[in-house]
Protein backbone atom coordinates (compact mmCIF):
# COMPACT_ATOMS: atom_id res chain seq x y z
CA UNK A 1 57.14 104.55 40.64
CA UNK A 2 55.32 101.81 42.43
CA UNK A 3 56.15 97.88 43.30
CA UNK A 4 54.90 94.25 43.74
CA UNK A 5 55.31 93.17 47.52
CA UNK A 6 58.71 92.26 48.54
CA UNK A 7 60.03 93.47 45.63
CA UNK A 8 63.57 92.06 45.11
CA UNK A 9 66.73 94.25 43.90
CA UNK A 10 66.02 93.03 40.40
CA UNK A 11 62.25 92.44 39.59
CA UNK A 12 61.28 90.17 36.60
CA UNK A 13 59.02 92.70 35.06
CA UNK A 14 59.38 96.47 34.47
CA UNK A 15 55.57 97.64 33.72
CA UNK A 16 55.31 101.13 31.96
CA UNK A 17 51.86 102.44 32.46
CA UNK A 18 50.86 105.60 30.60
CA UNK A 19 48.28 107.58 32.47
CA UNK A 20 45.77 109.80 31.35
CA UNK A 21 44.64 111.41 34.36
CA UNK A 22 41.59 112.12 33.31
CA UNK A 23 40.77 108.11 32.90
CA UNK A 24 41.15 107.50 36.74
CA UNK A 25 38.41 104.40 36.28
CA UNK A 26 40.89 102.73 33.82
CA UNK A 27 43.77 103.20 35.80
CA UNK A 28 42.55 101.68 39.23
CA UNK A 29 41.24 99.01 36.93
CA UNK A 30 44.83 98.37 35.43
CA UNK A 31 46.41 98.81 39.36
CA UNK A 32 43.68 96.35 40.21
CA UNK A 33 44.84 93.49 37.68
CA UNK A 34 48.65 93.92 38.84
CA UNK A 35 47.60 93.85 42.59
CA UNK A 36 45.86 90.40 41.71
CA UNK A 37 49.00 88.82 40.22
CA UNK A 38 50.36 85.82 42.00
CA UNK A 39 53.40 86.70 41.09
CA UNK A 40 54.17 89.94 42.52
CA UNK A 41 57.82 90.54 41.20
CA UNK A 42 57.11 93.28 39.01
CA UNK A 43 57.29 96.94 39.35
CA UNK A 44 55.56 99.53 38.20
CA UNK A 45 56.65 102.86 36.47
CA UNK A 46 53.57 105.24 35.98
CA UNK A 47 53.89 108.05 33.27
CA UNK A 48 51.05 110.86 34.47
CA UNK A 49 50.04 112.74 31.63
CA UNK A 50 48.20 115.23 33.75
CA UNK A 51 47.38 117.96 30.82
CA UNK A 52 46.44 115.76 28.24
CA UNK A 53 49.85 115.38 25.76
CA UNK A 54 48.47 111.64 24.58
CA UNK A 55 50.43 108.98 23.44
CA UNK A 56 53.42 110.76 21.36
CA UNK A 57 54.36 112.55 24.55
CA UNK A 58 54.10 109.62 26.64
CA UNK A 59 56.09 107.71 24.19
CA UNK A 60 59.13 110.81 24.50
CA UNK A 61 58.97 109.63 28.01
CA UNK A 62 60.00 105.89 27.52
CA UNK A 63 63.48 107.30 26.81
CA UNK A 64 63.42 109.62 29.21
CA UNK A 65 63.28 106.78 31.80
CA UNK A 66 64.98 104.42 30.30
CA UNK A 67 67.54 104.10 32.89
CA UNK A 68 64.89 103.54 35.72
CA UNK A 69 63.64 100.24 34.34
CA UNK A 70 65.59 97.36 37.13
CA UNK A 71 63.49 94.52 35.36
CA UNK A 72 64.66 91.71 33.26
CA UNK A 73 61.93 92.31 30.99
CA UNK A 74 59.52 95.00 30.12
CA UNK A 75 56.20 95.72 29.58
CA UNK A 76 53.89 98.50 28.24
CA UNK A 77 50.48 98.44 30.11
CA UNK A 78 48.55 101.73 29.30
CA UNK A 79 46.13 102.95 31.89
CA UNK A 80 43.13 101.02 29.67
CA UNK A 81 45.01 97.82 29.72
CA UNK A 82 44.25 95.19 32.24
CA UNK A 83 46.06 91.58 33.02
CA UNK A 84 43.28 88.56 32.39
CA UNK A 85 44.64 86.26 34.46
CA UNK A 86 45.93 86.16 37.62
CA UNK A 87 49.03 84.14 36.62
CA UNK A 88 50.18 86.44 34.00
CA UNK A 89 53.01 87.10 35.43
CA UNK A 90 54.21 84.03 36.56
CA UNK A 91 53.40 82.36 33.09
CA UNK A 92 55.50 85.21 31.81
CA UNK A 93 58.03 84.43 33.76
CA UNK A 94 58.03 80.66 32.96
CA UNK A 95 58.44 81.00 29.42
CA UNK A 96 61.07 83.78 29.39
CA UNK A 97 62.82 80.95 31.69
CA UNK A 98 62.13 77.79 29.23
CA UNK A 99 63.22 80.04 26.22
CA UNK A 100 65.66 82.28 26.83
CA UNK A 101 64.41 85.02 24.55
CA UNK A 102 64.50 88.20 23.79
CA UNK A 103 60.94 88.77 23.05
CA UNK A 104 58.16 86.77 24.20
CA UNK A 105 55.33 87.94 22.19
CA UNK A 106 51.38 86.69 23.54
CA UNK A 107 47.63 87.47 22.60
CA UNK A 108 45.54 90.50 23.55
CA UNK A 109 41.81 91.03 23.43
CA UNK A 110 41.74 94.47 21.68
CA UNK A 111 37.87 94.48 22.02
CA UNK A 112 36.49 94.90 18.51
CA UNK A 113 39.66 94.04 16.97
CA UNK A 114 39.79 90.93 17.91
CA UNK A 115 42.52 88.65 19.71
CA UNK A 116 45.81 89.97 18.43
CA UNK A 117 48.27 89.28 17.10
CA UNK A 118 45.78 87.01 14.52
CA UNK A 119 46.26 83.93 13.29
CA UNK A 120 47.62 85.56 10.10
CA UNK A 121 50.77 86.79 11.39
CA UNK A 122 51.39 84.53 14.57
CA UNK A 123 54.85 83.26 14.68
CA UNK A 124 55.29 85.44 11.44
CA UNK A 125 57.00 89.01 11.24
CA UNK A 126 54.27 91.57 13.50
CA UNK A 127 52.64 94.23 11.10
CA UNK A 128 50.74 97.32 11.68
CA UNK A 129 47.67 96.59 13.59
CA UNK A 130 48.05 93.77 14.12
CA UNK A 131 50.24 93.66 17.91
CA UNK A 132 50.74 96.47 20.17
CA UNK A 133 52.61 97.21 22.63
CA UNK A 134 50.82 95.21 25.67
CA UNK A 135 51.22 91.95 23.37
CA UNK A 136 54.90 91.16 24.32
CA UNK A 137 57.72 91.88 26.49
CA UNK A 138 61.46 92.84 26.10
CA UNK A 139 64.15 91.65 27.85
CA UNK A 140 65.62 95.12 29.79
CA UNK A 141 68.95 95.43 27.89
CA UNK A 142 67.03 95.61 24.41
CA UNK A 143 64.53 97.44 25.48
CA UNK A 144 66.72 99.94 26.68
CA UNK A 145 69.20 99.45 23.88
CA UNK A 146 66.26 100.25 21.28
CA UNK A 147 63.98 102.65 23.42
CA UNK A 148 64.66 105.31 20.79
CA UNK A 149 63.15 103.59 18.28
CA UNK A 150 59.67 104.85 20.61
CA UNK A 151 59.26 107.88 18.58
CA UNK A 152 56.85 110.93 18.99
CA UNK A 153 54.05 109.23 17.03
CA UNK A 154 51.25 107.12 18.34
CA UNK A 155 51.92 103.74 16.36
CA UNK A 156 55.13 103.72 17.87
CA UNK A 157 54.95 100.30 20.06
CA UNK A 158 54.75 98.97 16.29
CA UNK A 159 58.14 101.03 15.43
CA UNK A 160 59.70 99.59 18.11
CA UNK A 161 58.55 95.85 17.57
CA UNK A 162 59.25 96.29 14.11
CA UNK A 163 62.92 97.05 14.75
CA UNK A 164 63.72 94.79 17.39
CA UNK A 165 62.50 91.99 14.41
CA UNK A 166 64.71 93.51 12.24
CA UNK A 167 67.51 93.23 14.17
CA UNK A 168 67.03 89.52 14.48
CA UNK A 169 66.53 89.30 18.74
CA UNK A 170 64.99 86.14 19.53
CA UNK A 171 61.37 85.75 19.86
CA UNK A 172 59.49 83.29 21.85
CA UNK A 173 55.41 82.98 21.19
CA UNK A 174 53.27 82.18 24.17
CA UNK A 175 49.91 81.22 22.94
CA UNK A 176 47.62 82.47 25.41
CA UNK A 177 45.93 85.42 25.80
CA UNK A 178 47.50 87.66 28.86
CA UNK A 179 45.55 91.76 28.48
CA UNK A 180 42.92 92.95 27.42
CA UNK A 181 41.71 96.38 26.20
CA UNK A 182 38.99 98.35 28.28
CA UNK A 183 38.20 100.87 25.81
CA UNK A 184 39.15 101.47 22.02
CA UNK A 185 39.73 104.80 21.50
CA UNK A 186 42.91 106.31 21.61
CA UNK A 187 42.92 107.45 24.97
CA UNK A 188 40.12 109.14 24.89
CA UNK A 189 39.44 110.40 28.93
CA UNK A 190 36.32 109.27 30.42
């Protein structure tokens, strides 16, 4: 587990990175776009997946360490995901102020897929393939209330998102795009 500077008992932001170890280019260029955040209360849990388990075993993980998330919200950043701007937190944390939600769901680059979530479904219920899970955050107590709903598949950000609108949690849309996708993929090492 790593942290922001001056990291306060209680950080804004919980960011789950899976990590392929063999993708060490990806990953210092996901540490790299955290490191550049103005806002530096965040921290940082890294899942290593050292032997090559992908994304189902990664996602058996999330429950796993459920209980070692401190932030008021979380994120998933995979090792191939990287914060576009440098504000990204603190315009995160600005909206999950102004709205009080449960969700706060904003736009990816996914490379050739486009900026999602499209136009299509934005502000509407997310479907498959069209968000994932570095498209919104969670406030902490959902997260960890629903973190079995991460199941050993690799769609399973989409599970999860899927659920939590299902159960009717508040969802705020921040229309700006905040990550980006280095490679498409599926964690394919370099």
């Amino acid at each position: 587990m790593t942290a922001g500077k001056d990291l306060p008992v209680t950080p804004f932001l919980s960011v789950f990175t899976r990590h392929m170890a063999s993708r060490p280019r990806q990953f210092e260029e996901c540490l790299r776009s955290l490191t550049a955040q103005t806002d530096q209360d965040f921290e940082q849990i890294v899942i290593v997946d050292h032997v090559g388990r992908g994304v189902a075993w990664a996602n058996r993980q999330f429950v796993a360490y459920q209980q070692a998330v401190r932030g008021d919200y979380v994120l998933t950043l995979d090792d191939d995901d990287v914060l576009v701007r440098p504000e990204a937190v603190a315009l995160l944390r600005a909206a999950a102020a102004e709205s009080q939600a449960d969700i706060i769901i904003f736009k990816g680059d996914h490379g050739p897929l486009g900026i999602l979530p499209d136009r299509l479904v934005w502000q509407k219920r997310p479907l498959h393939g069209h968000i994932s899970g570095q498209d919104f955050i969670v406030r902490r107590e959902v997260w960890q209330r629903h973190a079995d709903c991460y199941p050993a598949i690799y769609a399973a950000d989409y599970a999860f998102i899927s659920e939590l609108w299902r159960c009717g949690y508040k969802a705020h849309w921040l229309d700006v795009v905040l990550t980006k996708q280095q490679c498409i993929g599926r964690g394919k090492p370099e």
